[in-house]
C-alpha atoms as a PDB file:
ATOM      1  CA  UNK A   1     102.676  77.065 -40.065  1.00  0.00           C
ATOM      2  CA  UNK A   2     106.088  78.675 -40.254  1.00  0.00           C
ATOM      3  CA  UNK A   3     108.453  79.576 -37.423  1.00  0.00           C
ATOM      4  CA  UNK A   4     106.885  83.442 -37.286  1.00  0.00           C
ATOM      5  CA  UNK A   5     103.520  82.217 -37.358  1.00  0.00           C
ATOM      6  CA  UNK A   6     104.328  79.800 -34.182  1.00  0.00           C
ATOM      7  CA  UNK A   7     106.298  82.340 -32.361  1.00  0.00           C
ATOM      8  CA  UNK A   8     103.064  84.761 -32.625  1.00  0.00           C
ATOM      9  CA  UNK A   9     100.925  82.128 -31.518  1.00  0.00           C
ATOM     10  CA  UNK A  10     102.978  81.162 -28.717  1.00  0.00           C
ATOM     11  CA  UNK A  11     103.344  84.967 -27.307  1.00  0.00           C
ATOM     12  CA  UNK A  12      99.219  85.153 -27.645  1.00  0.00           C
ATOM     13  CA  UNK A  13      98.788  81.868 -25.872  1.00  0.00           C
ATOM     14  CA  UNK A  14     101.397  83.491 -23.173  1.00  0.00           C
ATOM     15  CA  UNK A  15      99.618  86.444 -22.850  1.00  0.00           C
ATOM     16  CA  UNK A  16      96.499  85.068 -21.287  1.00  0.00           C
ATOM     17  CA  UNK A  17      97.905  83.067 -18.537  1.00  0.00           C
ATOM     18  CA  UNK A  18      99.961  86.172 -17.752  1.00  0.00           C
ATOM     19  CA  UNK A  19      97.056  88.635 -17.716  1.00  0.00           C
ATOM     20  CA  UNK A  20      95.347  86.207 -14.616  1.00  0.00           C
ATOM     21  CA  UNK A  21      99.054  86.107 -13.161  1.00  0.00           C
ATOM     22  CA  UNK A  22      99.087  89.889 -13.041  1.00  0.00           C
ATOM     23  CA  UNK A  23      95.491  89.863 -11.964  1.00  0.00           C
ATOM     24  CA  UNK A  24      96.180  88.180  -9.272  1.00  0.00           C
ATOM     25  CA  UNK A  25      99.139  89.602  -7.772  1.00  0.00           C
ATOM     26  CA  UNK A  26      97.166  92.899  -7.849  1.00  0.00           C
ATOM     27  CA  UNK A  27      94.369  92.203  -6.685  1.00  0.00           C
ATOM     28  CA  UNK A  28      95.460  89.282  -3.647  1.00  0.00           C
ATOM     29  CA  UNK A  29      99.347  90.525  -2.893  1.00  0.00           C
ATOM     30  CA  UNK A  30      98.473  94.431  -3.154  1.00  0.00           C
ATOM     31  CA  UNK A  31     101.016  95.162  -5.918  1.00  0.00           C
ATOM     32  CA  UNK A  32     100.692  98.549  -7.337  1.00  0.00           C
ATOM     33  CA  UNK A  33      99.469  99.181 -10.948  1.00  0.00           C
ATOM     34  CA  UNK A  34     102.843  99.909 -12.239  1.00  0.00           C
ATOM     35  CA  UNK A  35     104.588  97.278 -10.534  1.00  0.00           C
ATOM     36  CA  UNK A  36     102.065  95.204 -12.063  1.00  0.00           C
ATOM     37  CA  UNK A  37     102.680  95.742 -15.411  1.00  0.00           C
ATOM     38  CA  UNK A  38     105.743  95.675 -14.626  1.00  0.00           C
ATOM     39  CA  UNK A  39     105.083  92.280 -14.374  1.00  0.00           C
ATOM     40  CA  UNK A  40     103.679  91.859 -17.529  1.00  0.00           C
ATOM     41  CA  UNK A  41     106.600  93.141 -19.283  1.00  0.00           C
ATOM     42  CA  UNK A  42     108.872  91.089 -17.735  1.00  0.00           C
ATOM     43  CA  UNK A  43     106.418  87.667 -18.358  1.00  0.00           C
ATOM     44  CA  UNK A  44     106.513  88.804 -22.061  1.00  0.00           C
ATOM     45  CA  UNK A  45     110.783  89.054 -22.064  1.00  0.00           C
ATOM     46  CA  UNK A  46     110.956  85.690 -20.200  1.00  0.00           C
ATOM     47  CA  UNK A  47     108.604  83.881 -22.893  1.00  0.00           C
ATOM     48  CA  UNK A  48     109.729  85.584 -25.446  1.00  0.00           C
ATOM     49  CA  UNK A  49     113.655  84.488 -24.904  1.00  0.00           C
ATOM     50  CA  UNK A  50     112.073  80.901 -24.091  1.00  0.00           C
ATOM     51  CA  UNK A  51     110.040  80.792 -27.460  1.00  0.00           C
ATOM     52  CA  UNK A  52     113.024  81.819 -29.482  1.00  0.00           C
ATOM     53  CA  UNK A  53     114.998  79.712 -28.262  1.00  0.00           C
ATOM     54  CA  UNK A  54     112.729  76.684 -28.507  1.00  0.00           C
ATOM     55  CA  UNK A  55     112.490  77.772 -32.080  1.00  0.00           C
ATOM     56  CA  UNK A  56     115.578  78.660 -32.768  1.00  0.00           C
ATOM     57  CA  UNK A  57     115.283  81.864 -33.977  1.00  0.00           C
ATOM     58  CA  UNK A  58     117.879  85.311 -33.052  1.00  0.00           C
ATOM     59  CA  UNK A  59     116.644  86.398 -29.820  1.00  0.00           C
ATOM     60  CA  UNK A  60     116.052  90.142 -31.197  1.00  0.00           C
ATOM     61  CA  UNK A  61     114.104  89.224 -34.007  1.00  0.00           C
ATOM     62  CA  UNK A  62     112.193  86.727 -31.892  1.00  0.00           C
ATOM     63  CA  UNK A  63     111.775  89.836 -29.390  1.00  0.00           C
ATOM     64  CA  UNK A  64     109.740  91.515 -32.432  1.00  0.00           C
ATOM     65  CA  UNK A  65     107.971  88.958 -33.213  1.00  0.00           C
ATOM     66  CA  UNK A  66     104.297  88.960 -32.001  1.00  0.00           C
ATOM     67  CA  UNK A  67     104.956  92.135 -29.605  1.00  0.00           C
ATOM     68  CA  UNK A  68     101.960  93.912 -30.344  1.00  0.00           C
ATOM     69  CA  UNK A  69      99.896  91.009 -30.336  1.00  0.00           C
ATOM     70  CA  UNK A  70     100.804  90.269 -27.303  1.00  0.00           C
ATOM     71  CA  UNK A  71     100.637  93.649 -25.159  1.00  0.00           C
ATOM     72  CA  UNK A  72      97.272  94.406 -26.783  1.00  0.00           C
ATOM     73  CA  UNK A  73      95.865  90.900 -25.711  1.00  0.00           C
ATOM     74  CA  UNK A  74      97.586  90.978 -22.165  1.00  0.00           C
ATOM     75  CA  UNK A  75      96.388  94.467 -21.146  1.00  0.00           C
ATOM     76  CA  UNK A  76      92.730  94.225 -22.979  1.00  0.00           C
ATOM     77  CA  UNK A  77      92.484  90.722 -20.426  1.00  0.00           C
ATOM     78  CA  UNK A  78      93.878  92.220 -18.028  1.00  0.00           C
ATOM     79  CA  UNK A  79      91.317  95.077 -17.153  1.00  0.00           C
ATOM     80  CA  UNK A  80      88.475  93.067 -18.303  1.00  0.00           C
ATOM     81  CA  UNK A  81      90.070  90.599 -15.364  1.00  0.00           C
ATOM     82  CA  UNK A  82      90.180  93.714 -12.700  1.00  0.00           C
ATOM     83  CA  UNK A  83      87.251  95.439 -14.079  1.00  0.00           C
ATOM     84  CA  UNK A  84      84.832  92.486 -13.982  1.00  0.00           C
ATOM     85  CA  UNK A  85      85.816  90.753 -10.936  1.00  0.00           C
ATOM     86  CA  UNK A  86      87.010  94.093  -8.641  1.00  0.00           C
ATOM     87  CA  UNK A  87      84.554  94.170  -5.953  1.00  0.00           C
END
């Protein structure tokens, strides 16, 4: 597997603990919708600079790397999380 391959992994694998974290703070600490994605984003720019630099890879290019794999996973858990368990 080569560094782009691991990188893309690594932002999938990211994106499901962060979907429950933005679950949660919704849900249990009241944030609002937008302040939870908000959220999201800024899980995805934290692990994202993290990843790249565990990698060693530019921190732009690692930025691109995975993005869309990442957002579509994140926000597809993330309202099956709120849809399925908002009572």
């Amino acid at each position: 597997m080569n560094q782009a391959e691991r990188i893309w992994w690594g932002k999938v694998s990211i994106s499901l603990p962060g979907a429950l974290i933005t679950y949660l703070m919704q849900t249990y600490m009241g944030l609002s919708e937008l302040s939870s994605f908000l959220m999201g984003v800024i899980i995805y720019l934290l692990a994202s600079n993290i990843i790249s630099r565990m990698m060693g890879v530019d921190r732009v290019k690692g930025l691109k790397i995975g993005i869309g794999a990442y957002f579509f996973t994140w926000i597809t858990l993330w309202i099956i999380l709120y849809t399925y368990f908002r009572f």
